[in-house]
N, C-alpha and C. Protein backbone atom coordinates (compact mmCIF):
# COMPACT_ATOMS: atom_id res chain seq x y z
N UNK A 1 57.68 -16.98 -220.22
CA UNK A 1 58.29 -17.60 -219.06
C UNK A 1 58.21 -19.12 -219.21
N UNK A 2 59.11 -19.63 -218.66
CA UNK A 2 59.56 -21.26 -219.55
C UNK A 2 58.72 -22.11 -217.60
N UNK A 3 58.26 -22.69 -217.94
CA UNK A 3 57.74 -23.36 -216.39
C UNK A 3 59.41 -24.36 -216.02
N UNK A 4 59.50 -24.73 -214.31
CA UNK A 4 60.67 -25.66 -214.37
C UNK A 4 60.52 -26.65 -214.73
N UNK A 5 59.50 -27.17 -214.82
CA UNK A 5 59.40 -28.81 -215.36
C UNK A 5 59.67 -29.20 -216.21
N UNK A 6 59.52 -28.04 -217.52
CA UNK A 6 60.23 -28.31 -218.76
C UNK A 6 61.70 -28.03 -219.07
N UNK A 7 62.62 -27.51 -217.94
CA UNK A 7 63.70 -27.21 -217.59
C UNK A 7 64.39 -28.08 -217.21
N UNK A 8 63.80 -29.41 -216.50
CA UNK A 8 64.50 -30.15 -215.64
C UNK A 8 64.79 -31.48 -216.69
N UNK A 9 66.03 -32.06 -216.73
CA UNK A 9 66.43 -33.03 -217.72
C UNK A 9 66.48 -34.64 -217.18
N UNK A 10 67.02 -35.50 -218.08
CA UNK A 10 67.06 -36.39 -217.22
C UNK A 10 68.07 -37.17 -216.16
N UNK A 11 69.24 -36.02 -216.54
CA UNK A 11 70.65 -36.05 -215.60
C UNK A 11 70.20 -35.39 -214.43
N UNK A 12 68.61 -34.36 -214.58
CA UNK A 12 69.02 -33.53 -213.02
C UNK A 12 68.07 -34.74 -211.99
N UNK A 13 67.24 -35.30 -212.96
CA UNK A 13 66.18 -36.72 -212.45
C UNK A 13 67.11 -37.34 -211.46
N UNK A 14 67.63 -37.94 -212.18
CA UNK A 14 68.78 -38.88 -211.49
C UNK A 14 69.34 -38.40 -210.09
N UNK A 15 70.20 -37.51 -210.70
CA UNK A 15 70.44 -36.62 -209.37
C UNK A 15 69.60 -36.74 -208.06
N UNK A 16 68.55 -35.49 -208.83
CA UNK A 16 67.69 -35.87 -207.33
C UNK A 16 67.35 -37.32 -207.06
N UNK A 17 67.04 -38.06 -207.59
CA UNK A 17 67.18 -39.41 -207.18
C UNK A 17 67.76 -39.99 -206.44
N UNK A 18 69.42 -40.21 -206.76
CA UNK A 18 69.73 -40.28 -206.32
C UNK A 18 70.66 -39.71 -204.16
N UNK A 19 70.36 -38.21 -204.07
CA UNK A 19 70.09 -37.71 -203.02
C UNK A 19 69.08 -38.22 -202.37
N UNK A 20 67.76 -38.23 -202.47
CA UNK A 20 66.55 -38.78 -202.17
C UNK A 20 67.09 -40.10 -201.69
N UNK A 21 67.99 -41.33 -202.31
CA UNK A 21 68.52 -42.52 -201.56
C UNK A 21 69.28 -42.16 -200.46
N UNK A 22 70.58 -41.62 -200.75
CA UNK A 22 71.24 -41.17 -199.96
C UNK A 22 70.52 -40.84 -198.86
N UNK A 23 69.53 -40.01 -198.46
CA UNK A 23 69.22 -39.36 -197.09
C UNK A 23 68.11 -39.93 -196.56
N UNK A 24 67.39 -40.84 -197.18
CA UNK A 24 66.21 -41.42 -196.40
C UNK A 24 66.31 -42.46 -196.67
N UNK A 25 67.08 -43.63 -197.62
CA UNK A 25 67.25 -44.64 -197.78
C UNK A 25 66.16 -45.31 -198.51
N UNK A 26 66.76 -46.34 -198.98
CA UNK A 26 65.26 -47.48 -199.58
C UNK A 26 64.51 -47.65 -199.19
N UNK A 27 64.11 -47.91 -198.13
CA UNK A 27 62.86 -48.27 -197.40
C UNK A 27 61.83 -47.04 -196.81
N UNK A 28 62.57 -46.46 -196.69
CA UNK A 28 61.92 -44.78 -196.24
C UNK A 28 60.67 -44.13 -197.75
N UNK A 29 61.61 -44.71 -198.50
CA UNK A 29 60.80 -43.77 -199.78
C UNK A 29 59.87 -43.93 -200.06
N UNK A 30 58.92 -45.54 -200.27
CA UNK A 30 57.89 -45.73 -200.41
C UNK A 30 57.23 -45.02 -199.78
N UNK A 31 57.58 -45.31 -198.29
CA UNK A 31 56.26 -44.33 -196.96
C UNK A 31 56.18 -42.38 -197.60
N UNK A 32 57.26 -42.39 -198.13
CA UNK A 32 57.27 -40.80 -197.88
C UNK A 32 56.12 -40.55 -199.28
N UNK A 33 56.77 -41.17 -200.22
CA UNK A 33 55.26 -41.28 -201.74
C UNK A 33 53.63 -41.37 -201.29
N UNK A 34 53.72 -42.33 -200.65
CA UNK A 34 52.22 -42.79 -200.00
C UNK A 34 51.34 -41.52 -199.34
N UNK A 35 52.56 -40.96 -198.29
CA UNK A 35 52.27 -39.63 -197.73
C UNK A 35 51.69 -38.47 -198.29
N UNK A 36 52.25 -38.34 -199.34
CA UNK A 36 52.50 -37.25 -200.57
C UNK A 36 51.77 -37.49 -201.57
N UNK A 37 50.61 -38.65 -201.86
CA UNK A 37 49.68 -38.97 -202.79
C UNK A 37 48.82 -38.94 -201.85
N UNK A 38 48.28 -39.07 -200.42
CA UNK A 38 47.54 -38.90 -199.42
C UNK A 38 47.12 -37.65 -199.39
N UNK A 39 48.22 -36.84 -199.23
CA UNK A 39 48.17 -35.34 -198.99
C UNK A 39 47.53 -34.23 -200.39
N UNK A 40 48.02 -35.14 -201.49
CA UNK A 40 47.12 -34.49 -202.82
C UNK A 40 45.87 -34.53 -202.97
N UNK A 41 45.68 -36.29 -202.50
CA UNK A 41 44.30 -36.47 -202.55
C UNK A 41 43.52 -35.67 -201.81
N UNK A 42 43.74 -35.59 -200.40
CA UNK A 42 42.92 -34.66 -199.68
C UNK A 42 42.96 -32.89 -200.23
N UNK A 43 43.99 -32.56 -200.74
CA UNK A 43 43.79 -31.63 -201.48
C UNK A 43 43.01 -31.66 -201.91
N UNK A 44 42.79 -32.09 -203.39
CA UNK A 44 41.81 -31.83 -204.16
C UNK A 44 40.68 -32.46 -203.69
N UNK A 45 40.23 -33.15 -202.80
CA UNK A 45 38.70 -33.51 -202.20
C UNK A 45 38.16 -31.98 -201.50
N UNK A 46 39.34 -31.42 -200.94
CA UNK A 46 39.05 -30.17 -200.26
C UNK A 46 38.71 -28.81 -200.99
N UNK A 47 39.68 -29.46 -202.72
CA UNK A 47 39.42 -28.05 -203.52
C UNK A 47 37.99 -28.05 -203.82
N UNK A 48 38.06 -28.97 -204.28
CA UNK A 48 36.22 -29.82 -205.18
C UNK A 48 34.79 -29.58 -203.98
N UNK A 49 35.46 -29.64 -202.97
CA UNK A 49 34.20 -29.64 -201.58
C UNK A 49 33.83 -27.91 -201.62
N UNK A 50 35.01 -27.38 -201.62
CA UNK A 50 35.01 -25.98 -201.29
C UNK A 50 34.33 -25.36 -202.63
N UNK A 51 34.73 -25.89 -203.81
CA UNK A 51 33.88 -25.30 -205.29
C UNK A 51 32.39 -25.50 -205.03
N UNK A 52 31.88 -26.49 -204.65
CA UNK A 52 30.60 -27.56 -204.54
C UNK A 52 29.88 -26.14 -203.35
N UNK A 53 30.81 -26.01 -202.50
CA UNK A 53 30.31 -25.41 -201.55
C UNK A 53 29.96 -23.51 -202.17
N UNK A 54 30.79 -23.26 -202.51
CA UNK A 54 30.78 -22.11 -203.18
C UNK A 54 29.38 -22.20 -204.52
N UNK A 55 28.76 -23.27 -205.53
CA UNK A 55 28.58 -23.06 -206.13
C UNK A 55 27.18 -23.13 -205.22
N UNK A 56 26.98 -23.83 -204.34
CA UNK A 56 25.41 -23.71 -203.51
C UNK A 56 24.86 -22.77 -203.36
N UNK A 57 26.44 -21.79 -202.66
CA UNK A 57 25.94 -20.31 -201.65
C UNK A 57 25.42 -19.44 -202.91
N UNK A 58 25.82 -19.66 -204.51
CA UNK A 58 25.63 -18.58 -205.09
C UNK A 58 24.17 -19.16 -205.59
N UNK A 59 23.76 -20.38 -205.79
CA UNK A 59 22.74 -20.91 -206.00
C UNK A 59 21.47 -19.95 -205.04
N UNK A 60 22.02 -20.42 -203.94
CA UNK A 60 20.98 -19.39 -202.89
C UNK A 60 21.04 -18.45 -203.24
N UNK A 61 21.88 -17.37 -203.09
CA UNK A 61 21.73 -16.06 -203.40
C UNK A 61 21.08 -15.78 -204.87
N UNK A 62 21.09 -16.44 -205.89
CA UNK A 62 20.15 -16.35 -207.06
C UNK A 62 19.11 -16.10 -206.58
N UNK A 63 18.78 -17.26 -205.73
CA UNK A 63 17.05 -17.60 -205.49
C UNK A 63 16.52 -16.45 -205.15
N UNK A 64 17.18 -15.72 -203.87
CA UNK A 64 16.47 -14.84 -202.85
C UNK A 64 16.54 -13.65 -203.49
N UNK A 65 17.01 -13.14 -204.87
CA UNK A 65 16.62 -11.95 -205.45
C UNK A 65 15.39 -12.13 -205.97
């Protein structure tokens, strides 16, 4: 199975690019990036918290056998 990312060229780049101007304009786009690197970040602080958290509970449960 081929992933899309390696599917996507640099005519379809553009493209969406260009749509992306079209409907939110120049000035819109920065804010919407900022948003969307915000929203990753807290992702992965949340994936990493939740591993951290997971690797404690099994820590305990070692102990108490």
């Amino acid at each position: 199975m081929t992933p899309v990312f390696a599917m996507i060229g640099s005519n379809d780049i553009m493209i969406i690019a260009v749509v992306l101007v079209l409907l939110f304009g120049t000035a819109k786009i920065p804010q919407l990036m900022k948003g969307m690197g915000e929203g990753i970040r807290e992702f992965k602080k949340a994936a990493t918290d939740e591993s951290a958290d997971t690797k404690v509970a099994d820590d305990k449960k070692g102990q108490d056998k």
